[in-house]
N, C-alpha and C. Protein backbone atom coordinates (compact mmCIF):
# COMPACT_ATOMS: atom_id res chain seq x y z
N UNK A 1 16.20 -73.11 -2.93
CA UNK A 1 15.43 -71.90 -2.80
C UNK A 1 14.24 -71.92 -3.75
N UNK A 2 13.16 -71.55 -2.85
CA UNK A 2 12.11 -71.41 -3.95
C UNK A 2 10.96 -70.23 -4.18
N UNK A 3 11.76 -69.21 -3.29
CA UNK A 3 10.89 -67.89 -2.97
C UNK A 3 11.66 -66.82 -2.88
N UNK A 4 11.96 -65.49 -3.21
CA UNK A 4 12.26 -64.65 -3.10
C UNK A 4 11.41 -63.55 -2.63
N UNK A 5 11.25 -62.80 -1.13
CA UNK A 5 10.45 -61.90 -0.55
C UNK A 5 10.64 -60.73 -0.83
N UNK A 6 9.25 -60.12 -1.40
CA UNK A 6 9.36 -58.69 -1.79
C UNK A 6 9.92 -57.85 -0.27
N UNK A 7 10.03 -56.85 -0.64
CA UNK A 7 10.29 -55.85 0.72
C UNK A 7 8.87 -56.15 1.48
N UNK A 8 7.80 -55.59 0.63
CA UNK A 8 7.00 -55.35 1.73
C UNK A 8 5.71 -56.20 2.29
N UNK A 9 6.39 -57.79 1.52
CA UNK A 9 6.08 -59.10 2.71
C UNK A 9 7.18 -59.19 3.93
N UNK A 10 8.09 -58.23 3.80
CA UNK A 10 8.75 -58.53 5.33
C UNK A 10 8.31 -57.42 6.32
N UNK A 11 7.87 -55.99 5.61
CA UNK A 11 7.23 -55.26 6.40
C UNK A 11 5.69 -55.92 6.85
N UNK A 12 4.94 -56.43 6.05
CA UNK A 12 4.03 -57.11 6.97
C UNK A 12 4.37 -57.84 7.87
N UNK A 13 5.21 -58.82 7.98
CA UNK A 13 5.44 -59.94 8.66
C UNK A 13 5.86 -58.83 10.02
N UNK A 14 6.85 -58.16 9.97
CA UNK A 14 7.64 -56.98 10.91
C UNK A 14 6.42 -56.06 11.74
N UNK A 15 5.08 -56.28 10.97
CA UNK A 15 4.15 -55.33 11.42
C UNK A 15 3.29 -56.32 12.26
N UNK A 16 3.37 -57.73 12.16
CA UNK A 16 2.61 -58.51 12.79
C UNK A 16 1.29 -59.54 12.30
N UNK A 17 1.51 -59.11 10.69
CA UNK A 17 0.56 -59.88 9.97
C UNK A 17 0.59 -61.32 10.15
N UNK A 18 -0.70 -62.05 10.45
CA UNK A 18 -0.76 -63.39 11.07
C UNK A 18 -0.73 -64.02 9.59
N UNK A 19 -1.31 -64.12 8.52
CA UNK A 19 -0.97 -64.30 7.28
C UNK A 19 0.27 -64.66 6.38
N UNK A 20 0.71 -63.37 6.85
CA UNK A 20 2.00 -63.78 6.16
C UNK A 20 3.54 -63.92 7.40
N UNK A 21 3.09 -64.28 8.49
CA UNK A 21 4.07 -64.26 9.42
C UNK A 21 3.51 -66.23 9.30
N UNK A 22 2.63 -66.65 8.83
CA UNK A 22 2.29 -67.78 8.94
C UNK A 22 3.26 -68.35 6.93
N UNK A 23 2.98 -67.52 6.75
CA UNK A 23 3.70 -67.76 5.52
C UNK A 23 4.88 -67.74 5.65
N UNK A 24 5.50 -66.98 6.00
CA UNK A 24 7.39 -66.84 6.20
C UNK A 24 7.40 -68.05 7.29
N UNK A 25 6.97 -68.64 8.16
CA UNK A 25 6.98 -69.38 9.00
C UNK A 25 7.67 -70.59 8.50
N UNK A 26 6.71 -70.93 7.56
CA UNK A 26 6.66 -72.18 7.04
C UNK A 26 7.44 -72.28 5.60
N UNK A 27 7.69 -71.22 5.08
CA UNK A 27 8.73 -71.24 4.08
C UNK A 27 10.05 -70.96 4.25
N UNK A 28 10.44 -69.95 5.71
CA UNK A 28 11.50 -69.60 6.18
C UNK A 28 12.43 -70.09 5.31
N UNK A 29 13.07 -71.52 5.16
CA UNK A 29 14.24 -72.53 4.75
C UNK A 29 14.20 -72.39 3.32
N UNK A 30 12.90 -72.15 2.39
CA UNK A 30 13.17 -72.03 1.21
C UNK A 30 12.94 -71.00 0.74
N UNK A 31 13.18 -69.59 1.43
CA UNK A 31 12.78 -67.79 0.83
C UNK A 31 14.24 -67.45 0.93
N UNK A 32 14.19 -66.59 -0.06
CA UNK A 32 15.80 -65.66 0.26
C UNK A 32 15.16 -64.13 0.20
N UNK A 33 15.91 -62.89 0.10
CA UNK A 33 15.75 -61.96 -0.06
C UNK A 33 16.64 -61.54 -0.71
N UNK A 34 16.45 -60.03 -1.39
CA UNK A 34 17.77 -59.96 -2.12
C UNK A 34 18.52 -58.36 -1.46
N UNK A 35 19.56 -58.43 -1.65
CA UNK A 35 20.28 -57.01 -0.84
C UNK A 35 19.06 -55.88 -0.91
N UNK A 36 18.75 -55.50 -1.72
CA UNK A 36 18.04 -54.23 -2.01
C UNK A 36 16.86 -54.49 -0.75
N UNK A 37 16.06 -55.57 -0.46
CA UNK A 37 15.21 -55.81 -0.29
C UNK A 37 15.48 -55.22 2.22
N UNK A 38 16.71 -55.82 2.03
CA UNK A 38 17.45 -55.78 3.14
C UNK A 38 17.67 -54.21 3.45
N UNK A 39 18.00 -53.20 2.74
CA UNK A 39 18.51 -52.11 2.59
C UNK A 39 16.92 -51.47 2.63
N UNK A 40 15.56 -52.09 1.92
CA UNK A 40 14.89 -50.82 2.16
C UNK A 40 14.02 -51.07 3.46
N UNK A 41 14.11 -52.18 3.99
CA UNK A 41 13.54 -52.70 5.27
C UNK A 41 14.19 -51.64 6.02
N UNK A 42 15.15 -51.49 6.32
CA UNK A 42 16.41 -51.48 7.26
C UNK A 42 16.12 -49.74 6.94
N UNK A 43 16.07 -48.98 6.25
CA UNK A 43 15.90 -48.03 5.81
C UNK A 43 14.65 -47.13 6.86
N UNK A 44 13.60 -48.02 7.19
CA UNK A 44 12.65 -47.26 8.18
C UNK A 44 13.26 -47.09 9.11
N UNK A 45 12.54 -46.41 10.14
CA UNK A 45 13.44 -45.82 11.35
C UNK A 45 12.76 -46.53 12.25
N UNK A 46 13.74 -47.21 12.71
CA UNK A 46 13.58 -48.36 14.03
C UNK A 46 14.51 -47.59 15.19
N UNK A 47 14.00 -47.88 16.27
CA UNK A 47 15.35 -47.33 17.62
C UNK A 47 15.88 -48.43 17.37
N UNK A 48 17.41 -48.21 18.14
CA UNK A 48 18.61 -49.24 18.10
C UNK A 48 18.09 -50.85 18.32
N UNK A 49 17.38 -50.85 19.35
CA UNK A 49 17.19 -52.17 19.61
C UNK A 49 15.96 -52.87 18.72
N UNK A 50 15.48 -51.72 17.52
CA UNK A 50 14.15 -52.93 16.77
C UNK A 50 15.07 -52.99 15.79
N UNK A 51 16.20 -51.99 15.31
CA UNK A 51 16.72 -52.40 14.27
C UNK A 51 17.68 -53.44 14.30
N UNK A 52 18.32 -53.97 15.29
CA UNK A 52 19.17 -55.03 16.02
C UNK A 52 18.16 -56.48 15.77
N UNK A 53 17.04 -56.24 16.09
CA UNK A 53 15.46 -57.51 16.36
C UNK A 53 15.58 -57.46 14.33
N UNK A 54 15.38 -56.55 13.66
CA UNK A 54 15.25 -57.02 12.17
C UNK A 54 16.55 -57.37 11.73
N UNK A 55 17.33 -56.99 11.97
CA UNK A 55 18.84 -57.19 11.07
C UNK A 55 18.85 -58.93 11.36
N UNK A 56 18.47 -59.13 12.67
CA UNK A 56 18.69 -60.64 13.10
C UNK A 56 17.86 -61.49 11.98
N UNK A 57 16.50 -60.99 12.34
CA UNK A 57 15.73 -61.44 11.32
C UNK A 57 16.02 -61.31 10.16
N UNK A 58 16.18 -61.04 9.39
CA UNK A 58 17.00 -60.42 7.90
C UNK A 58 17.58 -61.38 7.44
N UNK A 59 19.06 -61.65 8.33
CA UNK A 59 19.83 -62.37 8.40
C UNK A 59 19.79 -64.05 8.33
N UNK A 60 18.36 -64.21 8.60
CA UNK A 60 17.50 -65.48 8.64
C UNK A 60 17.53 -66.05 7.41
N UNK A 61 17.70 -65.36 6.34
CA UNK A 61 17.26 -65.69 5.06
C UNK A 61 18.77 -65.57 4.29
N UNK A 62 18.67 -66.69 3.36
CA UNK A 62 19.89 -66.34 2.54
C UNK A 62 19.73 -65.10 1.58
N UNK A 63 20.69 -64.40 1.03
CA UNK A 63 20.42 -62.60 1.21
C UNK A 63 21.37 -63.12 -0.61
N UNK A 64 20.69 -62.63 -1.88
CA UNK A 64 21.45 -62.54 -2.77
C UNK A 64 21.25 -60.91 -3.17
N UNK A 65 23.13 -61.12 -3.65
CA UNK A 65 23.40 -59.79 -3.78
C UNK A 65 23.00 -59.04 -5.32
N UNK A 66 23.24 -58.44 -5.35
CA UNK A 66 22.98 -57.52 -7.08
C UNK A 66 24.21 -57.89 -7.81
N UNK A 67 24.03 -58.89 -8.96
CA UNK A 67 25.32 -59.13 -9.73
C UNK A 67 25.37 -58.29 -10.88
N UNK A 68 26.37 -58.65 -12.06
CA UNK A 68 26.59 -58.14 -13.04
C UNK A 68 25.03 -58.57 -14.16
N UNK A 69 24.72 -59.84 -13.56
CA UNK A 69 23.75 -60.91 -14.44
C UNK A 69 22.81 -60.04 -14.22
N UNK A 70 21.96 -59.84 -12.96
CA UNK A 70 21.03 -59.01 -12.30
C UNK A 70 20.85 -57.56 -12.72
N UNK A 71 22.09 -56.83 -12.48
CA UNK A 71 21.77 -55.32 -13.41
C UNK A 71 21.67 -55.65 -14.82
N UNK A 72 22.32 -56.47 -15.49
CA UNK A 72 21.68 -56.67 -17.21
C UNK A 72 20.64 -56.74 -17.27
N UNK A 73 20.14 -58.03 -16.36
CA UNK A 73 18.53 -58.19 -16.27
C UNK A 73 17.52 -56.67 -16.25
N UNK A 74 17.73 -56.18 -14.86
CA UNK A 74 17.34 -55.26 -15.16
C UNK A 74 17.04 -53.86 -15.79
N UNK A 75 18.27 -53.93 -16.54
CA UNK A 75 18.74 -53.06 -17.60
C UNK A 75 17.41 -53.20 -18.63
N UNK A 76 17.54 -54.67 -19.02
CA UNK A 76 16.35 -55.15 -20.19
C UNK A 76 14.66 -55.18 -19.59
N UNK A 77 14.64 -54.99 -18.18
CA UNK A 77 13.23 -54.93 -18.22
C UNK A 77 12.82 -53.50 -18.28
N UNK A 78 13.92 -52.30 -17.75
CA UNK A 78 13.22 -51.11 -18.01
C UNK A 78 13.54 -50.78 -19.47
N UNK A 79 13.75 -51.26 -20.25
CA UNK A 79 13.39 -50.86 -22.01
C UNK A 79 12.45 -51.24 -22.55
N UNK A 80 11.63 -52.48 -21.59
CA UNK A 80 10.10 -52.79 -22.10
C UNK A 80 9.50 -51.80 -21.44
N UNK A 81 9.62 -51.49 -20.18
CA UNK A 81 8.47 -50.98 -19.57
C UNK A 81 9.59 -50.17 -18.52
N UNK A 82 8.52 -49.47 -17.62
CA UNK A 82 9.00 -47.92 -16.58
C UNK A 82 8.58 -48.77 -15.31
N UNK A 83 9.80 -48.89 -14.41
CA UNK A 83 9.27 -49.75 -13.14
C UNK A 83 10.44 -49.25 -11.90
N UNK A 84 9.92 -48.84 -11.04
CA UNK A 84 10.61 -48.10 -9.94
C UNK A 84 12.12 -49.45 -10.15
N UNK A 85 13.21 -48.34 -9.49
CA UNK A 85 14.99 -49.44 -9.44
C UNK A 85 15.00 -50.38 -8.76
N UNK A 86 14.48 -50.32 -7.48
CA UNK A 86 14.64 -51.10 -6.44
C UNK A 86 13.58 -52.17 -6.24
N UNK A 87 12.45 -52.00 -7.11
CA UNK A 87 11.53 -53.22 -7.76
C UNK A 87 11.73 -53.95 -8.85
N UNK A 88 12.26 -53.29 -9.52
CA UNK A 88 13.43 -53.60 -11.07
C UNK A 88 14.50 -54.74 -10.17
N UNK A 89 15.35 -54.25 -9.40
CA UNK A 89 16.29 -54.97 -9.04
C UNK A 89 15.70 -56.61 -8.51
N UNK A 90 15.03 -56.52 -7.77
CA UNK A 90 14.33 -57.40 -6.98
C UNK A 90 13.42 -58.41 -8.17
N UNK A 91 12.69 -57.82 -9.08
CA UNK A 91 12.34 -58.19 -10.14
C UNK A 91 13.46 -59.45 -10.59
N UNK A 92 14.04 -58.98 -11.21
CA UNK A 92 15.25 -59.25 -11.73
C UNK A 92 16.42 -60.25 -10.97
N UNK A 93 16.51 -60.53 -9.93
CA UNK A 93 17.22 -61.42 -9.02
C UNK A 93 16.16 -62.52 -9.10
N UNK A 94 14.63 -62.05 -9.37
CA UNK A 94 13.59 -63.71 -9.23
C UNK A 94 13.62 -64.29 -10.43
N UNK A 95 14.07 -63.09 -11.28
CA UNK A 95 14.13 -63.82 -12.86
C UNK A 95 15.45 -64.76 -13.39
N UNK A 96 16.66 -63.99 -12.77
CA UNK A 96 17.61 -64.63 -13.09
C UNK A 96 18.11 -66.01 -12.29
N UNK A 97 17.54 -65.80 -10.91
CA UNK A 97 17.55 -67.15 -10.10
C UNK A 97 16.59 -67.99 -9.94
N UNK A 98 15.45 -67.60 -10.93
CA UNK A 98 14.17 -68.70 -10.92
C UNK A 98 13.67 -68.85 -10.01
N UNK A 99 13.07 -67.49 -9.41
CA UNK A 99 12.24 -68.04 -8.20
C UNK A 99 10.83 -67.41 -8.05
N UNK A 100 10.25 -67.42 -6.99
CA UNK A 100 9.34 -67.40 -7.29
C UNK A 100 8.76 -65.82 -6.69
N UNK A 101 8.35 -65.05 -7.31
CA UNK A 101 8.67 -63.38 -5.83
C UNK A 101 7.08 -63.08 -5.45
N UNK A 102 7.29 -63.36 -3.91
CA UNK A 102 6.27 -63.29 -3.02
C UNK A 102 6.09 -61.41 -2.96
N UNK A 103 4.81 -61.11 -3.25
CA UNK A 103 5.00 -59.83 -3.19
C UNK A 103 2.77 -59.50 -3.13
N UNK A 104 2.93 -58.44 -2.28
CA UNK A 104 1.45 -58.52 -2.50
C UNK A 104 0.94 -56.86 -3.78
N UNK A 105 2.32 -56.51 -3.94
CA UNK A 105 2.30 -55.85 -5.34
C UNK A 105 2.15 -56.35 -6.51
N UNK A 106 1.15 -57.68 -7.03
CA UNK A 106 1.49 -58.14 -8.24
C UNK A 106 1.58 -57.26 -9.25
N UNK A 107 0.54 -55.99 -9.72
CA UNK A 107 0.22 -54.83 -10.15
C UNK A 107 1.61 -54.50 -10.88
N UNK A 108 2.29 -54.31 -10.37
CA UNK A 108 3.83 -53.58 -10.81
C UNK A 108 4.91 -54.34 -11.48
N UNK A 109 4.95 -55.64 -11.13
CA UNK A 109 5.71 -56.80 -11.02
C UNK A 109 4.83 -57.94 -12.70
N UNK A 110 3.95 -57.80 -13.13
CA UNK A 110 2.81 -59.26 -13.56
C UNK A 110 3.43 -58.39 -15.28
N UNK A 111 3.46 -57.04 -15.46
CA UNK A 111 3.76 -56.80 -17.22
C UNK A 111 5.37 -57.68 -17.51
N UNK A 112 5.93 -58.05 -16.57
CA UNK A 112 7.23 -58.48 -16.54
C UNK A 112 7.66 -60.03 -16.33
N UNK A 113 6.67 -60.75 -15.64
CA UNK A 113 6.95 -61.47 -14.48
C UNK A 113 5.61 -62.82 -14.37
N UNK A 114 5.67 -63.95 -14.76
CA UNK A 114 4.73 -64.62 -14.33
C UNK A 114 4.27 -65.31 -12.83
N UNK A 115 5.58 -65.29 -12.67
CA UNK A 115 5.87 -66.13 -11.30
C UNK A 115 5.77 -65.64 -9.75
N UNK A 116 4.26 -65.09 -10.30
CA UNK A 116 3.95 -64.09 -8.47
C UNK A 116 3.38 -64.99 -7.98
N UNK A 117 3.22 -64.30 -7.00
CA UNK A 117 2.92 -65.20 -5.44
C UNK A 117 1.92 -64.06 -4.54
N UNK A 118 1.12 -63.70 -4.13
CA UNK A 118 0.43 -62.84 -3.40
C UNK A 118 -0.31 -63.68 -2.68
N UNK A 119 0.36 -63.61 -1.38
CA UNK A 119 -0.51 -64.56 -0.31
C UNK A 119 -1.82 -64.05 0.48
N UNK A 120 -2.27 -62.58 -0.30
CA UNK A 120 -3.43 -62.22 0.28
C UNK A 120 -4.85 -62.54 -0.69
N UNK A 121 -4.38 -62.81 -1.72
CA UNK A 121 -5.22 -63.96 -2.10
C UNK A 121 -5.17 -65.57 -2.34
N UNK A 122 -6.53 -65.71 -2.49
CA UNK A 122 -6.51 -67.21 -2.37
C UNK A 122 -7.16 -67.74 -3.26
């Protein structure tokens, strides 16, 4: 594994972005996502059958869960700094599994985090 996808590089990709649907394409085999990331996708309101079309997709990716390691982690990044939970969490799964988090939020993620990835620049 060498990528971990923010939430809302899968809502682009889900929305049809040629960019980053060209990006997940070609990284597919080495991105994971992490539970949280799954949960806030899944969270918009799709009718039965788009949410059936993402879960599949979802499922594409190896999916790591929130450990004991992961909430410590993120325990210690909100005492440096104030960063929404569910970006904290996600944060924190790229830190403790060394990867790399594709996100076109660097903004929120960079006081914490060297290892961004924003594929809308170049």
């Amino acid at each position: 594994m060498t990528y971990l996808l923010d939430s809302n590089i899968i809502i682009y990709y889900l929305d049809g972005d040629k960019l980053i649907y060209d990006f997940i394409e070609t990284n597919k085999t080495v991105s994971a996502i992490s539970l949280i990331t799954y949960y806030e996708v899944l969270n918009y309101d799709f009718s039965e059958k788009e949410e059936s079309i993402v879960r599949a997709f979802l499922n594409e990716f190896e999916m790591i869960d929130v450990s004991r390691d992961i909430m410590d982690r993120a325990l210690e990044n909100r005492k440096n700094k104030k960063i929404k939970m569910a970006d904290n969490f996600i944060l924190a799964t790229a830190q403790i599994f060394g990867l790399e988090l594709v996100t076109r939020n660097t903004k929120d993620f960079s006081p914490f985090f060297d290892r961004l990835i924003n594929p809308f620049e170049k």
